[in-house]
Each structure stands twice: as C-alpha cells, then as structure tokens.
Protein backbone atom coordinates (compact mmCIF):
# COMPACT_ATOMS: atom_id res chain seq x y z
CA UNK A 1 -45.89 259.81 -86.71
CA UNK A 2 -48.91 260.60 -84.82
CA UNK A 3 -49.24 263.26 -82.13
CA UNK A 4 -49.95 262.13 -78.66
CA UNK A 5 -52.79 264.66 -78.47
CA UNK A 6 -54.37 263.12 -81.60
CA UNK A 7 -54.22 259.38 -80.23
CA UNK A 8 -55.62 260.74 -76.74
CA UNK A 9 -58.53 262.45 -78.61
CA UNK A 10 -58.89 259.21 -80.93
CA UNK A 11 -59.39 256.84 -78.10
CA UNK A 12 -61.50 258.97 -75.82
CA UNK A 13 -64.03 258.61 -78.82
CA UNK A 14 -63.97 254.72 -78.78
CA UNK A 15 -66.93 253.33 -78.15
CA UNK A 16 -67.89 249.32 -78.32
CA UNK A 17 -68.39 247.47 -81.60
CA UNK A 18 -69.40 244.01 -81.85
CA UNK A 19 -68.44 242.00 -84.02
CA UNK A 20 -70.59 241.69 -86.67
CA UNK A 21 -70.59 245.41 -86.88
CA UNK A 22 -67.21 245.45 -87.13
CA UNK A 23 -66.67 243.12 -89.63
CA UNK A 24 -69.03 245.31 -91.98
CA UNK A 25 -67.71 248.69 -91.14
CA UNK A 26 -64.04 246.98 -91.50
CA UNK A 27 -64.93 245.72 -94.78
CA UNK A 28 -66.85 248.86 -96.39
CA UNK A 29 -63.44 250.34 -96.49
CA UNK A 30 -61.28 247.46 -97.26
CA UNK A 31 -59.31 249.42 -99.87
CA UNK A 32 -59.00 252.91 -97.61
CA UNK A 33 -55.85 252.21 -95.48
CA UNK A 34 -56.13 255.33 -93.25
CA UNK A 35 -59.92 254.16 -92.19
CA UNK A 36 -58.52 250.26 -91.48
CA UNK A 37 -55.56 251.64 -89.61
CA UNK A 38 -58.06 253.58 -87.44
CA UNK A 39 -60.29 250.67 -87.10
CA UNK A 40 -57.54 247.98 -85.91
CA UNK A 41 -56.14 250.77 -83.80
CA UNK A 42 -59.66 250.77 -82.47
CA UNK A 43 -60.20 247.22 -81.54
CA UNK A 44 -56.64 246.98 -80.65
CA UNK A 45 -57.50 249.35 -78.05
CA UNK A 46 -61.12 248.29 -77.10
CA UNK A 47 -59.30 244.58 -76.37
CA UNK A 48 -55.95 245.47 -74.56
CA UNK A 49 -56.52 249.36 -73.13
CA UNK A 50 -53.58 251.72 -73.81
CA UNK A 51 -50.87 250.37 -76.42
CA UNK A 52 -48.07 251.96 -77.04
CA UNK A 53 -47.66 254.71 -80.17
CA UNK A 54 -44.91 252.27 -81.62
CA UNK A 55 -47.42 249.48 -81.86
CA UNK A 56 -50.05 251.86 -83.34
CA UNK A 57 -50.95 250.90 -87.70
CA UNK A 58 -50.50 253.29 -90.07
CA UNK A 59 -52.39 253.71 -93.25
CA UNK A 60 -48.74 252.81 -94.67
CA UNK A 61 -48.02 249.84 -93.31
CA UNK A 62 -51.68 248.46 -94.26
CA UNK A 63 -51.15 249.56 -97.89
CA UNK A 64 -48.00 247.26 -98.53
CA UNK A 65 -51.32 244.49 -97.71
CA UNK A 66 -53.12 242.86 -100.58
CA UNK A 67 -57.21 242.56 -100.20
CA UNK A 68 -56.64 239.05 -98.59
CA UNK A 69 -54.02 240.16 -96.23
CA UNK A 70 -56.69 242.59 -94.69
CA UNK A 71 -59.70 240.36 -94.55
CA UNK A 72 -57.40 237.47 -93.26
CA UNK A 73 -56.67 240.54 -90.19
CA UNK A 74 -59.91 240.82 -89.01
CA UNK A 75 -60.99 237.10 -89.04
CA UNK A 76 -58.18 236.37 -86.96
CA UNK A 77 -58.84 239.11 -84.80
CA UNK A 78 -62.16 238.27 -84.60
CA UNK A 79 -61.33 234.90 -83.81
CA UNK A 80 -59.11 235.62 -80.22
C-alpha cells in the first residue's frame, strides 16, 4: 500500500496536462504499469481533487490489463 506521505508529495507535484499530451506520455509507457498507475492516479486527481487511497491504481492491478485494456482507459477517460 502506499504511504500517505508519498501520495501527499505525489499530488503536490501535479501539474496540468492536456490531452493530447497525455495521450502520448500515457502511451510511451503503455507496457510500464507503475508509470500508468501514476499517470491515471494523476488525471484521476487533476479531474476530481482528493480521492481516496482505496481508489488509488496500482502498478498491479494495471498489469492483470492486456495492451487494449489500457489504451481503451485513456480514450474513455479522455472522452468524459
């Protein structure tokens, strides 16, 4: 599990990504899980502020995902 100091530290850092830029950055590391889990944490947090550490990815979750599962992610996220 994640420390609460980490994810505090992690989203003081966020800064704004649009989406084209995050479409590229998400898909230059389509087959790194612990990058993707920080990036959907990332826009998960950019579009509804503070979530809860339960509803927080984690590189494991994402790696149970085949290559379509992840790029089908962020086009629907994109899409909202």
């Amino acid at each position: 599990m994640i420390k609460r100091k980490k994810i505090k530290s992690f989203f003081s850092m966020v800064s704004y990504m649009d989406s084209h830029e995050t479409r590229r950055s998400y898909f230059n590391v389509i087959h790194d899980s612990i990058k993707l889990a920080r990036i959907r944490n990332k826009l998960l947090y950019e579009k509804h502020g503070n979530i809860p550490e339960y509803a927080l990815w984690i590189s494991e979750a994402i790696k149970d995902e085949d290559i379509e599962k992840r790029k089908m992610w962020i086009e629907e996220f994109i899409k909202e």
